[in-house]
Structures are given as C-alpha cells and as structure tokens.
C-alpha atoms as a PDB file:
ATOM      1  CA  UNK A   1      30.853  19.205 -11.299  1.00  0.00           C
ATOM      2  CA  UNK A   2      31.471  15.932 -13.033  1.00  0.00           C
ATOM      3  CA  UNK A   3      29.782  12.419 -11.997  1.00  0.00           C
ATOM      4  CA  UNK A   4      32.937  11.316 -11.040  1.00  0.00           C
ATOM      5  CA  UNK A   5      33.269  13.363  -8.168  1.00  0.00           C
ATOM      6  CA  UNK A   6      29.692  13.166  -7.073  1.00  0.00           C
ATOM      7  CA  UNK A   7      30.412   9.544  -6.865  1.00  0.00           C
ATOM      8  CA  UNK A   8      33.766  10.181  -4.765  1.00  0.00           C
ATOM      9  CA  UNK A   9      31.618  12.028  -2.449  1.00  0.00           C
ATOM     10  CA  UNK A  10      28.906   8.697  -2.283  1.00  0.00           C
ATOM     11  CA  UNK A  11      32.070   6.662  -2.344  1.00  0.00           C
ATOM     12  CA  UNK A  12      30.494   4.242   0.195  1.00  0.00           C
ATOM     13  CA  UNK A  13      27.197   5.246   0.081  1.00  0.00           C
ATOM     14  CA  UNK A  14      25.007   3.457  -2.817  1.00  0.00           C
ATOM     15  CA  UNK A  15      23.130   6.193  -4.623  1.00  0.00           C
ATOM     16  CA  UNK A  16      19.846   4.565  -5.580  1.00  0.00           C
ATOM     17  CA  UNK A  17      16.346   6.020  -7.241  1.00  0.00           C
ATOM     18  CA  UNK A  18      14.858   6.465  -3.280  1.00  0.00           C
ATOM     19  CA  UNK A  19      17.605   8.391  -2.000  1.00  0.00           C
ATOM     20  CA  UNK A  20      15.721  12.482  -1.541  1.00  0.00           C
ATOM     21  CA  UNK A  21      18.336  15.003  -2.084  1.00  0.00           C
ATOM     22  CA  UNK A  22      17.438  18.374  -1.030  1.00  0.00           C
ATOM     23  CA  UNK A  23      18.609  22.089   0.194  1.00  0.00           C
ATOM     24  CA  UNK A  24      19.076  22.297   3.625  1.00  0.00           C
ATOM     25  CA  UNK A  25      16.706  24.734   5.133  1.00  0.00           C
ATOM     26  CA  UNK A  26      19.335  26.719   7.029  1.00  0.00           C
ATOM     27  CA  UNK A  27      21.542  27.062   4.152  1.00  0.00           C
ATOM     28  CA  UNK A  28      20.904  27.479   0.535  1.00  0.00           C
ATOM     29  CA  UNK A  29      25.066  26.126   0.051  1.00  0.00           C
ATOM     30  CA  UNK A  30      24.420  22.784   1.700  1.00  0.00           C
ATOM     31  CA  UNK A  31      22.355  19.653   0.643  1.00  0.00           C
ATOM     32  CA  UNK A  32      21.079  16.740   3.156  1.00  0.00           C
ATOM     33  CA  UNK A  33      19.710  13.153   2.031  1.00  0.00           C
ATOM     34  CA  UNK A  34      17.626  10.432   3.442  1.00  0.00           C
ATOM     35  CA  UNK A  35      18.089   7.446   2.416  1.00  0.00           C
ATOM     36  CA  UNK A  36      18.944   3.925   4.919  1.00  0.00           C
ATOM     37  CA  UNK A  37      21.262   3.982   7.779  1.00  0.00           C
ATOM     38  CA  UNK A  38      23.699   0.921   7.545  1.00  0.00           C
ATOM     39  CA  UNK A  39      26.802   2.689   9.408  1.00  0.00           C
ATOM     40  CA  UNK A  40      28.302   0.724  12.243  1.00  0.00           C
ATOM     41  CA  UNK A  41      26.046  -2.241  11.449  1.00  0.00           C
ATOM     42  CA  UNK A  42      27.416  -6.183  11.919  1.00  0.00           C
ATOM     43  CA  UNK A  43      27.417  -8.003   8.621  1.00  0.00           C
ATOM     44  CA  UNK A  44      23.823  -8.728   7.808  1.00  0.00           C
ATOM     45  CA  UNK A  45      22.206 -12.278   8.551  1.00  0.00           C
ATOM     46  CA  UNK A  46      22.917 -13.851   5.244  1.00  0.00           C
ATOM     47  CA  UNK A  47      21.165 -15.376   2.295  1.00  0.00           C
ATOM     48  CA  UNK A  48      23.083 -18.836   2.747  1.00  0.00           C
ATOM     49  CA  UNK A  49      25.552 -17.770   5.602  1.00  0.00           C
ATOM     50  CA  UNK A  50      28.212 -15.996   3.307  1.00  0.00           C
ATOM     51  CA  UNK A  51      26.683 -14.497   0.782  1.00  0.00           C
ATOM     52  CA  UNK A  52      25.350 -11.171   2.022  1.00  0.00           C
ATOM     53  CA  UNK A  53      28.252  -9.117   3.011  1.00  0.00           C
ATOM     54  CA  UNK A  54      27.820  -6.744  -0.226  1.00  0.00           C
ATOM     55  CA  UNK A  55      24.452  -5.430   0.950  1.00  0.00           C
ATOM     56  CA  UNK A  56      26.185  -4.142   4.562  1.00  0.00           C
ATOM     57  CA  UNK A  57      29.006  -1.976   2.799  1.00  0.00           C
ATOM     58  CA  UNK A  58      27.127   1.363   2.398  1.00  0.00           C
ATOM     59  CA  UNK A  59      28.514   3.189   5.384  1.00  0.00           C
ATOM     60  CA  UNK A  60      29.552   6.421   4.855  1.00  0.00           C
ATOM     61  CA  UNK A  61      32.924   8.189   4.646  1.00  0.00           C
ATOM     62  CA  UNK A  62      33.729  11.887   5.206  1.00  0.00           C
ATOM     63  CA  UNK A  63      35.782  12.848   1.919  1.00  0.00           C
ATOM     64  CA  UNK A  64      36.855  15.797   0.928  1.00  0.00           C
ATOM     65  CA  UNK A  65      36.972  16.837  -2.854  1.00  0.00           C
ATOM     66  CA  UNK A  66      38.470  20.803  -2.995  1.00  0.00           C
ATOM     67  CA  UNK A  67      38.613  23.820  -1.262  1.00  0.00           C
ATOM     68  CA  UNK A  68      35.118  24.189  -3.024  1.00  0.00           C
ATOM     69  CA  UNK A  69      33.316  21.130  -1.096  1.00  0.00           C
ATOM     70  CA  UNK A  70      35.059  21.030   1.968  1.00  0.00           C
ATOM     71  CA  UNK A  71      32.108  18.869   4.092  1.00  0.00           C
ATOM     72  CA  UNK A  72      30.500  16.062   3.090  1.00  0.00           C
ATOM     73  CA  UNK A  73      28.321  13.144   4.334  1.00  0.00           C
ATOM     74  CA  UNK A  74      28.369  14.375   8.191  1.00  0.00           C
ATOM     75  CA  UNK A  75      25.827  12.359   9.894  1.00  0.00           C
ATOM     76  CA  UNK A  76      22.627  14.935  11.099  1.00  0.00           C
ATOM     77  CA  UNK A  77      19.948  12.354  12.789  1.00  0.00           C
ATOM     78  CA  UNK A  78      18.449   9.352  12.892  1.00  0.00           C
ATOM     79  CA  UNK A  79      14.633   8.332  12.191  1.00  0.00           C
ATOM     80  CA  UNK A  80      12.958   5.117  13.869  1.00  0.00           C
ATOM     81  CA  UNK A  81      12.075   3.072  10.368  1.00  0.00           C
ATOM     82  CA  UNK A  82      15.568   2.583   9.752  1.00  0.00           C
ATOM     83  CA  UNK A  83      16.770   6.149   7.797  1.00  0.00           C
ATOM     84  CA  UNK A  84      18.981   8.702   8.184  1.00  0.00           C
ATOM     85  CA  UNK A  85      19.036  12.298   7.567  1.00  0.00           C
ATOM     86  CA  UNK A  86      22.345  13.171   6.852  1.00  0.00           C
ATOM     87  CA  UNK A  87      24.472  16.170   4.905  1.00  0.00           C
ATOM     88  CA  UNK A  88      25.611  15.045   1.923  1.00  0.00           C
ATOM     89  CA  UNK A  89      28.197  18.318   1.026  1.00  0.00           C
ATOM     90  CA  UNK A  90      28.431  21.732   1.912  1.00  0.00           C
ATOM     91  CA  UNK A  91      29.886  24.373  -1.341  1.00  0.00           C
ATOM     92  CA  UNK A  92      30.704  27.928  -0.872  1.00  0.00           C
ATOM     93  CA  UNK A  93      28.225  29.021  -3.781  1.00  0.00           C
ATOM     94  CA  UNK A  94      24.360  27.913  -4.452  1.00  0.00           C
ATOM     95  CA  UNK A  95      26.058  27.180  -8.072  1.00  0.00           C
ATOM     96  CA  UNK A  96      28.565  24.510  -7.156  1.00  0.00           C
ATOM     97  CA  UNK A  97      25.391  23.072  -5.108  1.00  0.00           C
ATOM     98  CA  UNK A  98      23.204  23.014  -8.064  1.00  0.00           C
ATOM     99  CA  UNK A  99      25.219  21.390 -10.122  1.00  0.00           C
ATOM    100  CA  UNK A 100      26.261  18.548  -7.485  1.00  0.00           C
ATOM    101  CA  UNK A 101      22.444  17.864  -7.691  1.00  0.00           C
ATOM    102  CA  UNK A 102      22.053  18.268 -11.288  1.00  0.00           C
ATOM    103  CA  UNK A 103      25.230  15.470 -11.665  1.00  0.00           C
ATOM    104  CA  UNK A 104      23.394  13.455  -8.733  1.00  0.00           C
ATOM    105  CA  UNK A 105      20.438  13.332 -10.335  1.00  0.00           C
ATOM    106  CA  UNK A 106      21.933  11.795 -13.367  1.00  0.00           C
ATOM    107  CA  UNK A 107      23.344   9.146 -11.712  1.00  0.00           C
ATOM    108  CA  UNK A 108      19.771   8.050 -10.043  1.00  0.00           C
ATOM    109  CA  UNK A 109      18.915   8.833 -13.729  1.00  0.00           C
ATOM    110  CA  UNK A 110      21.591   6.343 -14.920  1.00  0.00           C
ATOM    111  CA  UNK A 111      20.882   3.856 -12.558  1.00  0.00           C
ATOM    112  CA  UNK A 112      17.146   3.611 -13.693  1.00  0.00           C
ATOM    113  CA  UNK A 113      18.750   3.049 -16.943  1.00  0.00           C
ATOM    114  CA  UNK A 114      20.784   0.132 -16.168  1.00  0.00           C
ATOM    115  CA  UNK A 115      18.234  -1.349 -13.967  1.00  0.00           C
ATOM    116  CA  UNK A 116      15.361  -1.606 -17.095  1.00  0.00           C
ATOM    117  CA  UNK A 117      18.336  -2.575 -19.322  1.00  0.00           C
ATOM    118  CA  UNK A 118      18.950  -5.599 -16.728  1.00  0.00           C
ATOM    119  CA  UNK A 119      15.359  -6.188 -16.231  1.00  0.00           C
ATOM    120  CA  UNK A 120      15.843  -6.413 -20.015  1.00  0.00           C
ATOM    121  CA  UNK A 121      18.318  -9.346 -19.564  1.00  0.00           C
ATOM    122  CA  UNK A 122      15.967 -11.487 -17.873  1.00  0.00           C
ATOM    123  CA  UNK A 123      12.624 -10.669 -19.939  1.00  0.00           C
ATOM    124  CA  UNK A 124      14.541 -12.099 -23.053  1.00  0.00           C
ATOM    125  CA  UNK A 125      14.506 -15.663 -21.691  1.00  0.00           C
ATOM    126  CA  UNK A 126      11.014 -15.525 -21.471  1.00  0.00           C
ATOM    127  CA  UNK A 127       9.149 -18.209 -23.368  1.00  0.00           C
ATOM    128  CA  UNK A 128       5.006 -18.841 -23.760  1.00  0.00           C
ATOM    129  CA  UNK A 129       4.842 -22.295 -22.912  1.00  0.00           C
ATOM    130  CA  UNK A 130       6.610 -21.353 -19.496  1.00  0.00           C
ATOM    131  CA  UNK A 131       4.265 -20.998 -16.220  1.00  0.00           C
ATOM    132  CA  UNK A 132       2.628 -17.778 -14.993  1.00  0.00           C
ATOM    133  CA  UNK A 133       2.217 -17.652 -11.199  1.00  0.00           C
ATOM    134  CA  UNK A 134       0.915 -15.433  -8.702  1.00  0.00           C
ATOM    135  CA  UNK A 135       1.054 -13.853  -4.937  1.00  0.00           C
ATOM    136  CA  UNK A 136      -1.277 -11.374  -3.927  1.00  0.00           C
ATOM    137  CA  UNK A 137       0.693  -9.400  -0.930  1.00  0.00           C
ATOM    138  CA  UNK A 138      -1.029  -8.001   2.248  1.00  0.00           C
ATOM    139  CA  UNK A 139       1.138  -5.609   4.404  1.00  0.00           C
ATOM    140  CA  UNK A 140      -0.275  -6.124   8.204  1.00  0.00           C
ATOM    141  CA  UNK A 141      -3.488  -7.519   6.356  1.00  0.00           C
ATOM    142  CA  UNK A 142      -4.268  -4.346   4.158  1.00  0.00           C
ATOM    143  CA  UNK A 143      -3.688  -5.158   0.498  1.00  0.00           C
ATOM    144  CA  UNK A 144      -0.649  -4.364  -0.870  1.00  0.00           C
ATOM    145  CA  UNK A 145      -1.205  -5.568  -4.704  1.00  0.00           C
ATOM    146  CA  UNK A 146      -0.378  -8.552  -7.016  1.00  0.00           C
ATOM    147  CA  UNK A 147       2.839  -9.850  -8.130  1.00  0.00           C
ATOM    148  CA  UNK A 148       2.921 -11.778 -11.213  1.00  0.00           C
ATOM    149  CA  UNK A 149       5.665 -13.963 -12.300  1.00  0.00           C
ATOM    150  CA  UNK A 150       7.306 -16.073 -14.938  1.00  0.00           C
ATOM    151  CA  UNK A 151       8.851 -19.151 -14.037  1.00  0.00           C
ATOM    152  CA  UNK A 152      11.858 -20.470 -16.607  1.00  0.00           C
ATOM    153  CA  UNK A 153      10.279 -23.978 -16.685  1.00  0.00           C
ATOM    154  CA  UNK A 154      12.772 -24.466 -20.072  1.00  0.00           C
ATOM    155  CA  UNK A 155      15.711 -23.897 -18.155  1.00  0.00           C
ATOM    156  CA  UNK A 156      15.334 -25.144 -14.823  1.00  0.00           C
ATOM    157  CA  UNK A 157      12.026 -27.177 -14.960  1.00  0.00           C
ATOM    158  CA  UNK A 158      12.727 -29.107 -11.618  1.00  0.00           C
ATOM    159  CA  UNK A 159      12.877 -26.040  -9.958  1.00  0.00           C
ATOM    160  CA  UNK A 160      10.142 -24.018 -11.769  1.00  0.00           C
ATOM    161  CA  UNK A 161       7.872 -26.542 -10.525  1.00  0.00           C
ATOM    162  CA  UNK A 162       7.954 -26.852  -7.318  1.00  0.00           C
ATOM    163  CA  UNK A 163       7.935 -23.153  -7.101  1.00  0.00           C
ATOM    164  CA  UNK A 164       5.047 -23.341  -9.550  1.00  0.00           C
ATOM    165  CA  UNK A 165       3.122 -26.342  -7.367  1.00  0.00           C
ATOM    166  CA  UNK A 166       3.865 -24.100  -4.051  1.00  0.00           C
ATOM    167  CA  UNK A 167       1.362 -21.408  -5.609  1.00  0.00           C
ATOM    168  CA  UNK A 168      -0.799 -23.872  -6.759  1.00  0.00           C
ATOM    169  CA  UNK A 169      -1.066 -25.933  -3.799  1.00  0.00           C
ATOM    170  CA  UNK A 170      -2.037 -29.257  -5.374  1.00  0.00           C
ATOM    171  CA  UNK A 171       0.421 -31.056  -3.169  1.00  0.00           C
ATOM    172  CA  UNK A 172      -1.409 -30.217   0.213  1.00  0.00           C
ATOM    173  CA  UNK A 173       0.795 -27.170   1.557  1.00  0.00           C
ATOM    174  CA  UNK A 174       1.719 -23.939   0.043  1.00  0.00           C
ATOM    175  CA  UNK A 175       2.711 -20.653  -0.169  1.00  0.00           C
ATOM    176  CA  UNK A 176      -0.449 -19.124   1.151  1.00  0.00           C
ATOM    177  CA  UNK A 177      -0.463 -17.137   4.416  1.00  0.00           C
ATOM    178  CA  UNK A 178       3.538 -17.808   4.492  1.00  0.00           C
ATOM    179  CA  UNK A 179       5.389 -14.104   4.977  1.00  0.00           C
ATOM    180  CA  UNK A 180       8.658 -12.281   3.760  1.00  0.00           C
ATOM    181  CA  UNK A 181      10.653 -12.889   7.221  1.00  0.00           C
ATOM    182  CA  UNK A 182      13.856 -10.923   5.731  1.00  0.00           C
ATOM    183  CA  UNK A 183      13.871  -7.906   3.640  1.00  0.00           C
ATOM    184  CA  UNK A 184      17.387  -5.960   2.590  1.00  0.00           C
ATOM    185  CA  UNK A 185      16.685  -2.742   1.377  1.00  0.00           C
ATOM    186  CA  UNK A 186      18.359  -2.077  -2.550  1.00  0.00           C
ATOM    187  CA  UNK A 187      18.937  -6.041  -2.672  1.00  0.00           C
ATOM    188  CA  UNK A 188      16.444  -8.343  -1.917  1.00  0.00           C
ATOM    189  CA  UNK A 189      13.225  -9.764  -0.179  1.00  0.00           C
ATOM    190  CA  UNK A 190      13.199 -13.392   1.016  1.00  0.00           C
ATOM    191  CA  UNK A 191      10.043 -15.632   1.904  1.00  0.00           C
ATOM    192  CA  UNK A 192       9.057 -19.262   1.643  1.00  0.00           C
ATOM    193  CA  UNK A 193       9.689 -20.494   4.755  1.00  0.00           C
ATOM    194  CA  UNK A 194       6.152 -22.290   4.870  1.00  0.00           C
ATOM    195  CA  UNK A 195       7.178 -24.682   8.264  1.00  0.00           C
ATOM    196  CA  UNK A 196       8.579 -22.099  10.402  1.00  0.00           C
ATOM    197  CA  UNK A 197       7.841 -18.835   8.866  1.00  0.00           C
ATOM    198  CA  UNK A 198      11.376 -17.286  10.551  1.00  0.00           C
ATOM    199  CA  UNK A 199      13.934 -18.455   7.511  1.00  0.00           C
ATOM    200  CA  UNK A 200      15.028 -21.877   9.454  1.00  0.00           C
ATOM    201  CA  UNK A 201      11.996 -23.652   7.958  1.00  0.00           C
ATOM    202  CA  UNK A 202      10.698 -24.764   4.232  1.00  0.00           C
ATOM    203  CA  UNK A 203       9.653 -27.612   2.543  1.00  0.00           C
ATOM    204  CA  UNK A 204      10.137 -28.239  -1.118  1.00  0.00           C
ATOM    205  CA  UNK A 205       7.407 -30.768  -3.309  1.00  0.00           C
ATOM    206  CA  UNK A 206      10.091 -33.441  -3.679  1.00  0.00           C
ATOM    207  CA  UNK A 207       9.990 -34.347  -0.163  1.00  0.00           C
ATOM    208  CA  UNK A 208      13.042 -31.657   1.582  1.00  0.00           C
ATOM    209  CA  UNK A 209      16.186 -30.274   0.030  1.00  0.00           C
ATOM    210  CA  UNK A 210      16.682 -30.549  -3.698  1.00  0.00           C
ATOM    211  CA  UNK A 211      19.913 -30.646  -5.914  1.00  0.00           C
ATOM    212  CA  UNK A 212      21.024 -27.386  -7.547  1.00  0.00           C
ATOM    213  CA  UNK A 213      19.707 -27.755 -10.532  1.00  0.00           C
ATOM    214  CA  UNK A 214      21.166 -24.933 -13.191  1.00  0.00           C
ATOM    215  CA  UNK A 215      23.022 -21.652 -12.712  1.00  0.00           C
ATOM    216  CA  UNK A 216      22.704 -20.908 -16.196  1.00  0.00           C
ATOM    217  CA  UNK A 217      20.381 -17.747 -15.005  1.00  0.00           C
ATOM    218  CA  UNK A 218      22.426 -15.172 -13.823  1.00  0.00           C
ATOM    219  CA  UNK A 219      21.226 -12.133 -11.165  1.00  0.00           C
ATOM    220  CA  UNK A 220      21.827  -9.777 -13.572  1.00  0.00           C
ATOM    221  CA  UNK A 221      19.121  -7.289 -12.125  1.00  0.00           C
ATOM    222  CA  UNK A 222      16.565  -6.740 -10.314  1.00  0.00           C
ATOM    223  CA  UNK A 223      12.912  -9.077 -10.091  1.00  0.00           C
ATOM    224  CA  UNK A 224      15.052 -12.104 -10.500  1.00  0.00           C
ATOM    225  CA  UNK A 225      13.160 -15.089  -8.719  1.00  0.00           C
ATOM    226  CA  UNK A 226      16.276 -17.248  -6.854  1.00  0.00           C
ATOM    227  CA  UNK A 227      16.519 -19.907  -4.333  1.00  0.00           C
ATOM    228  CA  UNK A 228      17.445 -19.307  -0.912  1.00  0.00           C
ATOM    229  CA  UNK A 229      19.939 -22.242   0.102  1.00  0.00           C
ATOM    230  CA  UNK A 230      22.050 -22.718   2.971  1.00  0.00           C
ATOM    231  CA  UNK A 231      24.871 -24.277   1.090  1.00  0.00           C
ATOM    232  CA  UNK A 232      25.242 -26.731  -2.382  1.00  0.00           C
ATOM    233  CA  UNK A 233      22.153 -28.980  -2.993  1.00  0.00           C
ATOM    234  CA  UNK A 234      20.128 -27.571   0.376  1.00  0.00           C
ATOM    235  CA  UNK A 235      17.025 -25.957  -1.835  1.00  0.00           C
ATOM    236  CA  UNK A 236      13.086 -26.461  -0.652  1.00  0.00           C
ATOM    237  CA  UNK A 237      10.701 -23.727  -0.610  1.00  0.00           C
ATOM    238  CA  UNK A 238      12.706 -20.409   0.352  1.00  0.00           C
ATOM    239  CA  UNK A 239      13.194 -18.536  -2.090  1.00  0.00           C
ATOM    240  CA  UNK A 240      13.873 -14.299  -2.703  1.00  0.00           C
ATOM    241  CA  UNK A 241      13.315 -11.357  -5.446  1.00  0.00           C
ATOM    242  CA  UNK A 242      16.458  -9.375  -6.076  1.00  0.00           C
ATOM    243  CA  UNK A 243      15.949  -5.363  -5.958  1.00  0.00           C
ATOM    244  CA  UNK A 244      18.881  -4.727  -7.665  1.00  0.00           C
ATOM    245  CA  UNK A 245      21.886  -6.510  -9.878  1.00  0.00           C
ATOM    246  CA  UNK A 246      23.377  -9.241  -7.679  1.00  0.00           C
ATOM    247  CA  UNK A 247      26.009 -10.675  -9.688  1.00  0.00           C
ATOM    248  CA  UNK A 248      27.891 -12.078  -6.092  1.00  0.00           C
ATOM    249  CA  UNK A 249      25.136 -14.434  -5.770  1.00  0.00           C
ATOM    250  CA  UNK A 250      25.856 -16.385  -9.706  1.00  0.00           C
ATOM    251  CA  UNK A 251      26.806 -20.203  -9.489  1.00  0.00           C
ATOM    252  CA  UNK A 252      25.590 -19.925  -5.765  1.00  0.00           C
ATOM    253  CA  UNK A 253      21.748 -19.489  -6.234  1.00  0.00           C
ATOM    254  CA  UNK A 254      19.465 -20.787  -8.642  1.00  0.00           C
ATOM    255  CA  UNK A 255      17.677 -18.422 -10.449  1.00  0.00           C
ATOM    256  CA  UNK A 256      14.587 -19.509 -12.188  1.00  0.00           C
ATOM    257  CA  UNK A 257      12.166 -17.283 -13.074  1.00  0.00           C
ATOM    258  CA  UNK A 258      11.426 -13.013 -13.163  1.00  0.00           C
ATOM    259  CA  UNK A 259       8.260 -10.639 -11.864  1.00  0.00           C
ATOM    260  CA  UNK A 260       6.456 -10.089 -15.614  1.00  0.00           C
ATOM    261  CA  UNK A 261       4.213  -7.585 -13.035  1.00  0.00           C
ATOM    262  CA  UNK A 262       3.777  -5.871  -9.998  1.00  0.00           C
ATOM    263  CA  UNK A 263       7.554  -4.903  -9.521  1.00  0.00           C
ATOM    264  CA  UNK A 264       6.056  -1.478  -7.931  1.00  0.00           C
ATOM    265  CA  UNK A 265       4.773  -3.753  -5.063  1.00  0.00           C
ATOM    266  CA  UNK A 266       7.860  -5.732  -4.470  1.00  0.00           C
ATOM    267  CA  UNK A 267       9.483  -2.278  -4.034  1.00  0.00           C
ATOM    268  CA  UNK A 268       7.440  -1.241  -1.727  1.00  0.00           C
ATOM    269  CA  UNK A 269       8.097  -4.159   0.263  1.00  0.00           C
ATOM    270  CA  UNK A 270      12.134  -3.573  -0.275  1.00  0.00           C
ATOM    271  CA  UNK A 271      11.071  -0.014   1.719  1.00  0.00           C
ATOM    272  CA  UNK A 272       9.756  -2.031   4.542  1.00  0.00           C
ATOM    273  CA  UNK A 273      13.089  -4.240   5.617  1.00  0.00           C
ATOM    274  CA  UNK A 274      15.840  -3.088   7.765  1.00  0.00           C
ATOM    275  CA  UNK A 275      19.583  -3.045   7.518  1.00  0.00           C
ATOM    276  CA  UNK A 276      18.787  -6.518   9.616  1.00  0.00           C
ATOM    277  CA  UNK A 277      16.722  -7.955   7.401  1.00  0.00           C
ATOM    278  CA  UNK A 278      13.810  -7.948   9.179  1.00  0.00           C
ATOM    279  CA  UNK A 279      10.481  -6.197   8.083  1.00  0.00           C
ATOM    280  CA  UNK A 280       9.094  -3.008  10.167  1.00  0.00           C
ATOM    281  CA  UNK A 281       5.548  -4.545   9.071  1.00  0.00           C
ATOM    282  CA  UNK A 282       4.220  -8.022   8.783  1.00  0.00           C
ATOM    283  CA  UNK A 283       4.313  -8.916   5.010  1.00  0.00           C
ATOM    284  CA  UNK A 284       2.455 -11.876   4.072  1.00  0.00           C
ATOM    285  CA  UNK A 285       1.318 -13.975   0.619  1.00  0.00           C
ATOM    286  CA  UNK A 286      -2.363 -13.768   0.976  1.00  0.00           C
ATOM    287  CA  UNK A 287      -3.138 -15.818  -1.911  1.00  0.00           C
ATOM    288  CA  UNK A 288      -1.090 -17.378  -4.974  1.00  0.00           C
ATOM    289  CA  UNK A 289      -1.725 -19.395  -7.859  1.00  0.00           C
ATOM    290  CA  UNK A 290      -1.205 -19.913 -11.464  1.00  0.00           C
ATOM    291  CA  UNK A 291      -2.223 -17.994 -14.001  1.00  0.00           C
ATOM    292  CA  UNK A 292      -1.712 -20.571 -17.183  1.00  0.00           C
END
C-alpha cells in the first residue's frame, strides 16, 4: 500500500508520533487507533482570537480507497481524558493490513524526521552570548522536570528580556507559581498569565503591552518560544511553546527564543490539554531562572 493512500485514509486526521495503531482484537483484518477526539468540536479558543482554527481541523472522514479497504475511520468509543478509540480501516486479508501499518508507521517515522530537521531550523540561530533560562514544571505539585531555554537576545533583545527578567524576577513579579492555563494537543502550550492566571491577565517588565518587535523568527517547528498577543503591539508576559510546525502563526507572533532541553517534558504537558485548550491537570512553573 503506498503512503499516499494511507494518508487519503487520515485525510483529516493528523497522523502524529502518539497516535497507537494496533490489530483489533476481534479481527486480525481490521486496525483501531487512539489518538485525540476533535470531531464535532467549535473552533478552539484562540491564541490571539483568529489564529487557532488550524489546530480544530482533525475531524475525521469516512473514505473509501478500493474494494480492498472498504471501512475506514468509523468512530468505536470515547475515553474521559479527551481520546478516542476509533477503527482506522478494515482489509479483506491480514496482508493488506500489515502493510497499511508498515506505510503508517513510516509516516510517524517521517514526521519525526521533519520535526528534528525543524528543530534544526531554530537551533542554528543559536548564539553563546544569548541568555539561558529556566522553568522547573510541577504537574498537580509532583515534579514534572526542567525545561531549559535559549532566548534570541540578538534578534529580538527587547523581547528576550523581559522574558529573560520574568524568570529572573529582579523586577518584583515573575513567572514563578504562574500555570499553563491552555494546552492544544500537536500545537502548543500557553502560560504567562502572571495577574490572572486564566489567559486574560499578564504583565510585561516595560510597564503593560509592548510593540511587536521582529518576526524575523519563523514557527518553523516545534519548541519555538512565541508571544501570545491579542492583536498588533498587545505583547506582556503570555507567551507559548509550539509542539509542532506552525507556519499560520509567522508575521503574527513573535518568536524569540527555542527549548535547548527538556522538550520530553513540554510533551508531556502537550498530552495533558484538551481539544479546548484547557489542561486535565494543574500545570504550574514551580521555579525559573537564568542559567548564564
């Protein structure tokens, strides 16, 4: 089977590295997945009030390819956190099913791929003299692990420092104790809101909102460190961490820095939002800092 028809058959369903594919255990020609339940959902609350309709597009579709695969994607159950059990195709032989999963694999194989390569993108603006910061993450008050990241203080220095001052902070309030109020799963986890602590808050260092400052950083994968905004010039201290490429949000969001560590924590928190945004656990910045 070739990857273009597994992808026909995930036509709107993203296939990503957490999405399980497996036999069914009642029939060795059919294969279910799990993976997160966004059918019938409302457009998701957004980043900056427009911005977010991309993430809300992975419904799925029943499509047939042949006489070979004649079901696909039919919805089986839904879990509480979110998921959804579903079958993902149905062959007449246990040899067109194996190699659906061998070409599905590859994809989440590819996809890996692309995602370092991306990573890739933003590790090459890296520079010495920029600032190393830190959040240590608690998930409901257990320890979750460290996140370190670069902030591109050549690029965008107005913005790399008050990001870099928040962890710090040396200007009387900062990102400690402050939580991730919206998560998206595959695209991005928000915090920052240090007033409020629900997403209508923040304060920046330089008083409230601050200008835009560069978009020469593009979301070109994921860690990317970005403002939240909700419009031009409207920047303070919410920011997110993109999970994946998120090339709709370029010339919109300032992107100044990337996570140099601890991306296997800010997964894990991706697997804790909802197709709502908000987190099935309380996620909160325990501590932060800088590093040098």
């Amino acid at each position: 089977m070739r990857r273009e028809q597994v992808l026909r058959v995930c036509a709107n369903h993203s296939i990503s590295p957490s999405i399980e594919l497996k036999p069914m255990n009642t029939s060795a020609n059919s294969l279910v997945w799990t993976a997160t339940d966004y059918s019938g959902a409302a457009l998701a609350p957004r980043l900056t009030h427009t911005h977010m309709q991309m993430s809300t597009q992975n419904h799925l579709a029943v499509i047939s390819l042949s006489r070979r695969c004649p079901h696909v994607c039919m919805f089986v159950h839904t879990e509480g956190d979110g998921k959804v059990e579903q079958l993902a195709a149905k062959f007449k032989t246990p040899e067109l099913a194996e190699s659906f999963t061998r070409a599905f694999t590859d994809c989440q194989s590819r996809m890996c791929q692309t995602d370092a390569a991306q990573t890739s993108a933003a590790e090459a603006l890296s520079r010495g003299s920029n600032p190393v910061v830190f959040f240590d993450i608690a998930v409901d008050d257990e320890r979750a692990g460290r996140v370190v990241m670069e902030l591109f203080a050549h690029l965008v220095p107005r913005t790399a420092e008050n990001f870099r001052a928040l962890c710090t902070g040396e200007m009387g309030f900062s990102y400690r104790r402050s939580i991730f109020h919206r998560i998206i799963p595959d695209f991005m986890c928000q915090g920052g809101d240090i007033t409020s602590q629900d997403g209508t808050g923040g304060k920046s260092i330089y008083g409230g909102k601050f200008e835009d400052e560069s978009f020469e950083v593009r979301h070109t994968g994921p860690g990317l460190l970005s403002m939240a905004n909700r419009g031009r010039d409207t920047n303070n201290s919410q920011f997110f961490i993109t999970l994946k490429k998120a090339e709709h949000l370029d010339f919109k969001h300032v992107a100044f820095g990337f996570v140099k560590d601890g991306m296997d924590v800010v997964r894990r928190i991706g697997e804790l939002g909802t197709k709502d945004g908000k987190p099935t656990e309380t996620i909160t910045i325990s501590d932060c800092g800088q590093i040098f």
